[in-house]
PDB file of N, CA and C in Angstrom:
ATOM      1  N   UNK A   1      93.380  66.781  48.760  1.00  0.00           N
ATOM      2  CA  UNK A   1      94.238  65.767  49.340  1.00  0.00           C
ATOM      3  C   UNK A   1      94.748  66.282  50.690  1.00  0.00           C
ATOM      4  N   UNK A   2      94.783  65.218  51.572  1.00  0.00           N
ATOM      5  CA  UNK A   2      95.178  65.851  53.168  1.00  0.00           C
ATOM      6  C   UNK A   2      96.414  65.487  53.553  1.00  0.00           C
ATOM      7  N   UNK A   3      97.569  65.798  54.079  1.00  0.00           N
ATOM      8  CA  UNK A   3      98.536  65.215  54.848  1.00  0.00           C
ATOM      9  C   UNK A   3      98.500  63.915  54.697  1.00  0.00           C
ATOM     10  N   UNK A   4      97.794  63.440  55.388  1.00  0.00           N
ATOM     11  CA  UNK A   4      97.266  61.764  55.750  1.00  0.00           C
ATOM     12  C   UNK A   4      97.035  61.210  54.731  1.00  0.00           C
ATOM     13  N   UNK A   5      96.685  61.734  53.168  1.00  0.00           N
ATOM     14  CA  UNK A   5      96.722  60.999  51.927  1.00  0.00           C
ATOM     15  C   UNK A   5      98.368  61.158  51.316  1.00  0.00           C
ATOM     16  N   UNK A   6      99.110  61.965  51.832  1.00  0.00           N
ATOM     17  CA  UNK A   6     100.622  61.852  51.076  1.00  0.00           C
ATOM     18  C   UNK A   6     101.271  60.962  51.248  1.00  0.00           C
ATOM     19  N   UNK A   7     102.662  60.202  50.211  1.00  0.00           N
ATOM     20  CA  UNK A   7     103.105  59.168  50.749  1.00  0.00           C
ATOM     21  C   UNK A   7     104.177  59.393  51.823  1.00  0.00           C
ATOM     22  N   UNK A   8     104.692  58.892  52.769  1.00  0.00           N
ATOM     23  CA  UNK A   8     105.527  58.786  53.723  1.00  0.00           C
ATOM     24  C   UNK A   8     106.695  58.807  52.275  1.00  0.00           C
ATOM     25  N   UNK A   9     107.757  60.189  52.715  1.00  0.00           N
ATOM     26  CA  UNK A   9     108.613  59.825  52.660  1.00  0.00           C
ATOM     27  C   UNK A   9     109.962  59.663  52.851  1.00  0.00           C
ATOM     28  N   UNK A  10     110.946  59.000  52.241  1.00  0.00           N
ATOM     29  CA  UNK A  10     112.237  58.332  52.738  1.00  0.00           C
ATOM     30  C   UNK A  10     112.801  59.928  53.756  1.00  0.00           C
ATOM     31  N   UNK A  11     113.922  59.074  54.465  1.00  0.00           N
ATOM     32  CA  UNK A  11     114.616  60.190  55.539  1.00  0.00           C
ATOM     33  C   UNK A  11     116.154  61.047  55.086  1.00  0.00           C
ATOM     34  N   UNK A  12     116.552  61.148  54.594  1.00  0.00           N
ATOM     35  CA  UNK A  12     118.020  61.620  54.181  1.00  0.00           C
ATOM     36  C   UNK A  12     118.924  62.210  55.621  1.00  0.00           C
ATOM     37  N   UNK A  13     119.474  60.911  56.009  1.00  0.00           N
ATOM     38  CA  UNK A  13     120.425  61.239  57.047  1.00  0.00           C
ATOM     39  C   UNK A  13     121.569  61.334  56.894  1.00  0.00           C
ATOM     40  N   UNK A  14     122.296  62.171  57.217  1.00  0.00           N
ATOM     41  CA  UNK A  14     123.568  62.557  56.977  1.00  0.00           C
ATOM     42  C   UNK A  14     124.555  61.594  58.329  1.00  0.00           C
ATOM     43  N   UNK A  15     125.091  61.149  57.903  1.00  0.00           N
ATOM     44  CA  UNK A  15     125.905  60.063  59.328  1.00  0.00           C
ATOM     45  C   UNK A  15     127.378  60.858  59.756  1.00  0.00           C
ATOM     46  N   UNK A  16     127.940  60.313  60.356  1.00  0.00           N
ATOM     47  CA  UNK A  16     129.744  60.835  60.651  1.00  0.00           C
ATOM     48  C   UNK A  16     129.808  59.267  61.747  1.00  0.00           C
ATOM     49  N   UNK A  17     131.445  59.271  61.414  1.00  0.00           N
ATOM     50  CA  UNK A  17     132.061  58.490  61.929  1.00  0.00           C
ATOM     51  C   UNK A  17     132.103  59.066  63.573  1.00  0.00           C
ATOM     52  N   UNK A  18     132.235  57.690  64.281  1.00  0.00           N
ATOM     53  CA  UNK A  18     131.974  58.231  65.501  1.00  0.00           C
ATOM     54  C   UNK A  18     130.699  57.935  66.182  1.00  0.00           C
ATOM     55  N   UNK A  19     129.509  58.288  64.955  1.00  0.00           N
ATOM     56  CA  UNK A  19     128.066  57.977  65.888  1.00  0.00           C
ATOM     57  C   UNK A  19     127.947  56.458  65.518  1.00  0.00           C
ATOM     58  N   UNK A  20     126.422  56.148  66.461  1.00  0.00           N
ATOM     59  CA  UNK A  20     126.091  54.995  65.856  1.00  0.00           C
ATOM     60  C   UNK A  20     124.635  55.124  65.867  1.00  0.00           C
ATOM     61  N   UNK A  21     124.153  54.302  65.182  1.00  0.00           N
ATOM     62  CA  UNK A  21     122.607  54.103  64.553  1.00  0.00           C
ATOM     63  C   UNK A  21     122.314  52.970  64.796  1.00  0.00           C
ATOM     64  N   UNK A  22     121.277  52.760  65.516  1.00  0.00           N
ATOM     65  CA  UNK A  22     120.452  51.606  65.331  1.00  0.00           C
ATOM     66  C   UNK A  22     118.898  51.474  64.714  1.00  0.00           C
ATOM     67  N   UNK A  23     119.217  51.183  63.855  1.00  0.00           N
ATOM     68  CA  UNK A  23     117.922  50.993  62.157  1.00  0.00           C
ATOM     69  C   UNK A  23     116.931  50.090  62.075  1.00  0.00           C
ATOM     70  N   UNK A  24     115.777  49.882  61.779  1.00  0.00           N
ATOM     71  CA  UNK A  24     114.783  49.348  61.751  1.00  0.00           C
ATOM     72  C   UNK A  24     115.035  48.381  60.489  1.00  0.00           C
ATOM     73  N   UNK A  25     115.134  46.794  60.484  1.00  0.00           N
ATOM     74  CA  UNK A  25     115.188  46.014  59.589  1.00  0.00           C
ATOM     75  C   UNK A  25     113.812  45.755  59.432  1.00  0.00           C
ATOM     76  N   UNK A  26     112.779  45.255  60.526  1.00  0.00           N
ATOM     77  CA  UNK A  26     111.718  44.929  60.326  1.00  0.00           C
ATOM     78  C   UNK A  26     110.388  45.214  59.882  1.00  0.00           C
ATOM     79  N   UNK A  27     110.738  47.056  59.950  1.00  0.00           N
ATOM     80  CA  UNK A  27     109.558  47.498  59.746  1.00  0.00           C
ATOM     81  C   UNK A  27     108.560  47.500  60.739  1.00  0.00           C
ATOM     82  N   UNK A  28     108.734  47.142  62.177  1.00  0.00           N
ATOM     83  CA  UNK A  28     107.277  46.713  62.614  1.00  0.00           C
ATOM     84  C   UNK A  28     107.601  48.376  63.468  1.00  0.00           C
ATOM     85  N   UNK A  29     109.161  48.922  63.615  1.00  0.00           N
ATOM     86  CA  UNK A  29     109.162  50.297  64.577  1.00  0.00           C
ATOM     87  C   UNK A  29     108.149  51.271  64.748  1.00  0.00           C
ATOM     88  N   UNK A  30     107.500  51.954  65.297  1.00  0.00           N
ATOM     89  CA  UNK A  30     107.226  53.091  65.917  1.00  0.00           C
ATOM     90  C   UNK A  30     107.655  54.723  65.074  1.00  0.00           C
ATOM     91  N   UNK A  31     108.833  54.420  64.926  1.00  0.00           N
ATOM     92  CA  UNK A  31     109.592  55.463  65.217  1.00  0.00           C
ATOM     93  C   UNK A  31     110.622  55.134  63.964  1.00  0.00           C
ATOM     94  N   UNK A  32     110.151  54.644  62.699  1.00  0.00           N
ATOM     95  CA  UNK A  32     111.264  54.421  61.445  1.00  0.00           C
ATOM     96  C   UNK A  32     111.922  55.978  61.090  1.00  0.00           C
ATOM     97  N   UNK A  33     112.709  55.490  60.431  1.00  0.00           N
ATOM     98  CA  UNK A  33     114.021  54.268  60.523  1.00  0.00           C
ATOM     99  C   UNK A  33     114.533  53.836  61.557  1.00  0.00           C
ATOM    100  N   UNK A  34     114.457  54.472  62.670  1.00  0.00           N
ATOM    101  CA  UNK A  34     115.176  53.787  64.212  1.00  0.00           C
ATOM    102  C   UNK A  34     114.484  52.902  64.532  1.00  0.00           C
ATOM    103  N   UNK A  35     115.005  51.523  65.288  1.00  0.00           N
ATOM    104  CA  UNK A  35     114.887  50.648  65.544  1.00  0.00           C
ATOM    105  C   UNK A  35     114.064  51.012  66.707  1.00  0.00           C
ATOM    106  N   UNK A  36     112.671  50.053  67.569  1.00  0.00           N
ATOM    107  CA  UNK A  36     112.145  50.289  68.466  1.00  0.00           C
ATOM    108  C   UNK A  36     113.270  49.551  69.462  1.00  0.00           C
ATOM    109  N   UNK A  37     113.211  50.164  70.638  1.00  0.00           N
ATOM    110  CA  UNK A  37     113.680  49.910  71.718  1.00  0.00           C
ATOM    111  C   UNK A  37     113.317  48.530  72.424  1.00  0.00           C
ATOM    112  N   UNK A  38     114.727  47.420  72.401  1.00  0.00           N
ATOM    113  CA  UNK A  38     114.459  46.278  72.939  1.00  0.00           C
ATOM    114  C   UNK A  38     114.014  44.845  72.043  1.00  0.00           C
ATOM    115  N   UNK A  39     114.409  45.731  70.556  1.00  0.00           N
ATOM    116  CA  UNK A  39     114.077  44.881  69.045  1.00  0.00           C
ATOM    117  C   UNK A  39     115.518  44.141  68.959  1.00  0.00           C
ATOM    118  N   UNK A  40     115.633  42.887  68.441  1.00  0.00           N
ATOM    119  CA  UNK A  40     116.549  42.488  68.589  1.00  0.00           C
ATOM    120  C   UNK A  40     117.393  42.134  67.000  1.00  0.00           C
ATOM    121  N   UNK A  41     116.260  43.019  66.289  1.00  0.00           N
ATOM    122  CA  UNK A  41     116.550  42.894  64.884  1.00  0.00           C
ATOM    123  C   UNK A  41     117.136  44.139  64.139  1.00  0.00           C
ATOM    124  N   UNK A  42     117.405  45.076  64.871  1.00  0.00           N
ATOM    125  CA  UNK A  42     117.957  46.123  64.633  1.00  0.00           C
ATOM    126  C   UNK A  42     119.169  45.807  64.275  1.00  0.00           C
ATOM    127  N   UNK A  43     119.443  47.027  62.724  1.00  0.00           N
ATOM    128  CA  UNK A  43     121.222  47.253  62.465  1.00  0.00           C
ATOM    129  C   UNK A  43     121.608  48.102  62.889  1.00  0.00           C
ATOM    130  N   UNK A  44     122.939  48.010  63.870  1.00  0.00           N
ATOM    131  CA  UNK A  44     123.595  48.507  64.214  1.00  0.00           C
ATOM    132  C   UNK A  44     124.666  49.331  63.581  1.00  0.00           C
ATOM    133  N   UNK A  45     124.768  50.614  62.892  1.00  0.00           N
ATOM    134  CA  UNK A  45     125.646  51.156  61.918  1.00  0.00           C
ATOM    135  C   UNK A  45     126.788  52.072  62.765  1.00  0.00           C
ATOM    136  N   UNK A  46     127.408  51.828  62.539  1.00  0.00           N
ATOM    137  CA  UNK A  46     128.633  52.810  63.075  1.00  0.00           C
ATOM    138  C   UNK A  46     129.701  53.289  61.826  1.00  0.00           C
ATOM    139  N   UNK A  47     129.371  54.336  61.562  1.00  0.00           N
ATOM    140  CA  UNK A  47     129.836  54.680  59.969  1.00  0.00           C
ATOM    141  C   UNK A  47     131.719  54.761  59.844  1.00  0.00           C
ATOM    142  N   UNK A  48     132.069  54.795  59.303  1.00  0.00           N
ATOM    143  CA  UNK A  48     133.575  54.482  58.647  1.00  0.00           C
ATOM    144  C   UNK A  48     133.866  56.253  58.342  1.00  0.00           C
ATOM    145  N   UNK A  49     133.093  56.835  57.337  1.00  0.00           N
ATOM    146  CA  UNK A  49     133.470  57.791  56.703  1.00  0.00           C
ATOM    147  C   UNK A  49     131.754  58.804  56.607  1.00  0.00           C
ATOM    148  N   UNK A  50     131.847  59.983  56.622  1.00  0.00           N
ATOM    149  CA  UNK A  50     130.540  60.827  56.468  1.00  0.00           C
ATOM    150  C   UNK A  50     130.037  60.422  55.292  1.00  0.00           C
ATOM    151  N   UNK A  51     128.687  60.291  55.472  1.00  0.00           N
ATOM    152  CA  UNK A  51     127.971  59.810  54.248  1.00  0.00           C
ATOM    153  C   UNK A  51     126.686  60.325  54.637  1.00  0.00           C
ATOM    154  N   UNK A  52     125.438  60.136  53.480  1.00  0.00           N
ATOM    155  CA  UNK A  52     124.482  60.481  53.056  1.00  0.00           C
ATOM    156  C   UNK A  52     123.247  59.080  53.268  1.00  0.00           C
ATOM    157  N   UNK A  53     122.604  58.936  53.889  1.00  0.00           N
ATOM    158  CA  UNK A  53     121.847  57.541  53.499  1.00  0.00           C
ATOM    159  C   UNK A  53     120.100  57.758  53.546  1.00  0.00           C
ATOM    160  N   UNK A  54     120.135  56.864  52.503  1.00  0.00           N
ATOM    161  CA  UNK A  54     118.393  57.290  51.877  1.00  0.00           C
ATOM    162  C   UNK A  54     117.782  56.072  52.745  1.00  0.00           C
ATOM    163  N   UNK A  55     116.914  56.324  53.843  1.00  0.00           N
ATOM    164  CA  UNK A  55     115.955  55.471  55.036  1.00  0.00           C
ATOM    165  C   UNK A  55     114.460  55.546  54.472  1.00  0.00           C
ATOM    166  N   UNK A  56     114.541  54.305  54.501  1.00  0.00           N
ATOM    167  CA  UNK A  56     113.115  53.986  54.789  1.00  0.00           C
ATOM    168  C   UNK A  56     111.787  54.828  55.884  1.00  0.00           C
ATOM    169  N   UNK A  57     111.061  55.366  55.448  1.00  0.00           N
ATOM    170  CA  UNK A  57     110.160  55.726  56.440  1.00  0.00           C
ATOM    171  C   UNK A  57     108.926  54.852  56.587  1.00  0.00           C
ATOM    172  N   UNK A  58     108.295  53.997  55.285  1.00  0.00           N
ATOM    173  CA  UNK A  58     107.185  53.693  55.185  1.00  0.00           C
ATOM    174  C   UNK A  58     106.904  52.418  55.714  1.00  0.00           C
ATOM    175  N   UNK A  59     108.350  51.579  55.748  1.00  0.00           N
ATOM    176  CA  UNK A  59     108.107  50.226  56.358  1.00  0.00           C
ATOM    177  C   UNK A  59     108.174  48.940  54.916  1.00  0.00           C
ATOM    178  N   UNK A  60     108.238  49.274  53.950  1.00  0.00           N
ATOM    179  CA  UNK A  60     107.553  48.797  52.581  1.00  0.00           C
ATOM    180  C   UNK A  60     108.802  48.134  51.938  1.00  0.00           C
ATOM    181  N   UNK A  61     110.081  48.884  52.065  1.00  0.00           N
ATOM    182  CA  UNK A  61     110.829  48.063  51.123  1.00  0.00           C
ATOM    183  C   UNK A  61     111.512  46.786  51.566  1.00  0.00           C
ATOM    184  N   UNK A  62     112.041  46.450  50.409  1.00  0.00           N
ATOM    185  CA  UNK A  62     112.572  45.579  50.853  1.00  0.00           C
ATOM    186  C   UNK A  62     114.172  45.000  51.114  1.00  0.00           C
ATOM    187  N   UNK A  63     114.706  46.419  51.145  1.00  0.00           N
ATOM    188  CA  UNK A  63     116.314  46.512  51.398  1.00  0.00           C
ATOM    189  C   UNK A  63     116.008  47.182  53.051  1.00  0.00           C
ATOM    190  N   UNK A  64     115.112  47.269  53.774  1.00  0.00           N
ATOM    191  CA  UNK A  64     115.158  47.855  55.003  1.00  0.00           C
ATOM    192  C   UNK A  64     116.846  47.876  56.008  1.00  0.00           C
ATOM    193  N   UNK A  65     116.977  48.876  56.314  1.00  0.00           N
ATOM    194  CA  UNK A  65     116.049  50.187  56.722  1.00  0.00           C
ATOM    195  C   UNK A  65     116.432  50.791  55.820  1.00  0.00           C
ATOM    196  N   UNK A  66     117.064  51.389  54.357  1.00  0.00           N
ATOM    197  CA  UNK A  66     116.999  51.868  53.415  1.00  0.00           C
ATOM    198  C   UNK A  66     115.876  51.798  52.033  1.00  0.00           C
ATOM    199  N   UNK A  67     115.474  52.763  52.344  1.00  0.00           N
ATOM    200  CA  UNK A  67     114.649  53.288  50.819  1.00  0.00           C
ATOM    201  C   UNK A  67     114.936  52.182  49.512  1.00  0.00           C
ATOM    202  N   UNK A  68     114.140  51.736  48.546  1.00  0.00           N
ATOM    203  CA  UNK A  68     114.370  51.083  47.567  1.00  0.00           C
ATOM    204  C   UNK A  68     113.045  51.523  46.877  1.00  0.00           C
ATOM    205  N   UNK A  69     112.391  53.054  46.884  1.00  0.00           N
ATOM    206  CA  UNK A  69     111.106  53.831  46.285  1.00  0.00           C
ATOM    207  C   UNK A  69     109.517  52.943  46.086  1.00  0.00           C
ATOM    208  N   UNK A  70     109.701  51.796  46.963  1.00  0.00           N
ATOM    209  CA  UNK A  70     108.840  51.055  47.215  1.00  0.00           C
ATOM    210  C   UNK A  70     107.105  51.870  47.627  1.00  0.00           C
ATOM    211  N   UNK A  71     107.596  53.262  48.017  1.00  0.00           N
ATOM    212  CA  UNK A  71     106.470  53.917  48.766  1.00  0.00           C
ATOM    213  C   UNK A  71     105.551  54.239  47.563  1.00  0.00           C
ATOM    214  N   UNK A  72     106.122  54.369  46.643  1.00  0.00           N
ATOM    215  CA  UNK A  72     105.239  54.879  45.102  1.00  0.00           C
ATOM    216  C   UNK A  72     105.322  53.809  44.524  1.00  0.00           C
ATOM    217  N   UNK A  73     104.670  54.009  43.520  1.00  0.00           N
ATOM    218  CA  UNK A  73     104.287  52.986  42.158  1.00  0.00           C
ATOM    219  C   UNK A  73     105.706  52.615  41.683  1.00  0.00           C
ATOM    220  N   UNK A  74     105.805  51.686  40.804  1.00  0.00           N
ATOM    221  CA  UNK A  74     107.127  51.801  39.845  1.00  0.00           C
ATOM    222  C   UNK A  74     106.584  52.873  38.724  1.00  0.00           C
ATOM    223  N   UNK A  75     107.589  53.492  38.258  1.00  0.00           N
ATOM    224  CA  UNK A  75     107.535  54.180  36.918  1.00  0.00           C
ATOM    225  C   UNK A  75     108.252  54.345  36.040  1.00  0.00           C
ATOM    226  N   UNK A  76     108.237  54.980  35.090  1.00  0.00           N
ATOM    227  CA  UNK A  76     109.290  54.759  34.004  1.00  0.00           C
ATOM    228  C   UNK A  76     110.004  56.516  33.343  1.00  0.00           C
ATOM    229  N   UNK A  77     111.438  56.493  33.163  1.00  0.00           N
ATOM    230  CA  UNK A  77     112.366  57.332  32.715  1.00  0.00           C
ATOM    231  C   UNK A  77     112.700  57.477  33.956  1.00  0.00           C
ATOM    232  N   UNK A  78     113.883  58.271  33.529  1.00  0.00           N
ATOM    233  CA  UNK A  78     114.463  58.850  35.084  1.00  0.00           C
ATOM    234  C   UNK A  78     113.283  60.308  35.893  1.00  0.00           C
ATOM    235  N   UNK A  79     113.456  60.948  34.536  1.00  0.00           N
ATOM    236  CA  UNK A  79     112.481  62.124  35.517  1.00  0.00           C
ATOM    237  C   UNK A  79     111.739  61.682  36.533  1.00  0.00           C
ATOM    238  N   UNK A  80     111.050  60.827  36.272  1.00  0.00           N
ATOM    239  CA  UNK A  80     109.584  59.972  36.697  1.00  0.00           C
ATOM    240  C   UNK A  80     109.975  59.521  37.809  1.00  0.00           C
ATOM    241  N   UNK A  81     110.983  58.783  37.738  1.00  0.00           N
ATOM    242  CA  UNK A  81     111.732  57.921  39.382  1.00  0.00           C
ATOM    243  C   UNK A  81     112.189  58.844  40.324  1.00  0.00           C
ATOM    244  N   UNK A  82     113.298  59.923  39.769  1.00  0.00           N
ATOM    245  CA  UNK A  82     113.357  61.315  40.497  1.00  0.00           C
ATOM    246  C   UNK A  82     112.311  61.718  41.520  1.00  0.00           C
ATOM    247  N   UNK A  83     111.008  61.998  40.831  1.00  0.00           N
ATOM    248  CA  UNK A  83     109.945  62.270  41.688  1.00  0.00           C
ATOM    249  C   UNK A  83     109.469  61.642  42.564  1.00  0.00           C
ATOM    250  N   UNK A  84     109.818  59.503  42.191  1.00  0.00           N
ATOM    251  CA  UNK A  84     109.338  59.149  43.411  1.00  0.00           C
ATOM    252  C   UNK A  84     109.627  59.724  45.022  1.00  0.00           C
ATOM    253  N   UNK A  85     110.741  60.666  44.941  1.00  0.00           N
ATOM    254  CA  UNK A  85     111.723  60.773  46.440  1.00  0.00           C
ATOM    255  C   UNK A  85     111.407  62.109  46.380  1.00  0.00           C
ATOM    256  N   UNK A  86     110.294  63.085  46.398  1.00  0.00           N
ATOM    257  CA  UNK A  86     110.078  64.221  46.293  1.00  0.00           C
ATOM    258  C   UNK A  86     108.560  64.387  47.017  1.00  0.00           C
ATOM    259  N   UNK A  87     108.090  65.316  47.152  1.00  0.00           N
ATOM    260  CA  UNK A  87     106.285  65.706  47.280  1.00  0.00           C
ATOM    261  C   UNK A  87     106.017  66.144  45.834  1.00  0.00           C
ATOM    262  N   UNK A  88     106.354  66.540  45.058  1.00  0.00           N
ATOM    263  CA  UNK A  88     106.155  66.396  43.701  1.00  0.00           C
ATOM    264  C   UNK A  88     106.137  68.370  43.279  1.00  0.00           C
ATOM    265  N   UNK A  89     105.222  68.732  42.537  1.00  0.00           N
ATOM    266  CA  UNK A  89     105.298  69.867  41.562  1.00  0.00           C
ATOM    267  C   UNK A  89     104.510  71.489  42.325  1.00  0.00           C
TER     268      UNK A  89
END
């Protein structure tokens, strides 16, 4: 298996109040989770409090620009879902 066969995955950005983000709703970016330059569909986040947020890289879900493990299969137990957000073993 090569690089190029792994799945894209999600981004774990750490935010702080103060910055701002502009996020890819559409999926069509370049450059996910950031919004391409001059998109008019971009969210604009300007965080409240430091937080943690699970991004979309693949373009696929459908809570964009956040992750919803769309990049893998569905599966079943927790272990199993765990791994979707990993390179695995």
């Amino acid at each position: 298996m090569t690089e190029r066969d792994l799945p894209i995955l999600p981004e774990v950005r750490q935010v702080k109040p103060g910055e701002t983000h502009l996020l890819c709703r559409c999926g069509h970016s370049s450059a996910l989770p950031d919004c391409s330059p001059g998109c008019c569909a971009g969210l604009r986040l300007e965080p409240r409090h430091e937080q943690r947020l699970l991004l979309c890289r693949c373009g696929q879900s459908r809570h964009l620009p956040y992750c919803d493990g769309r990049h893998n299969p569905p599966v079943d137990g927790l272990r199993a879902r765990w791994r979707r957000f990993s390179k695995g073993d």
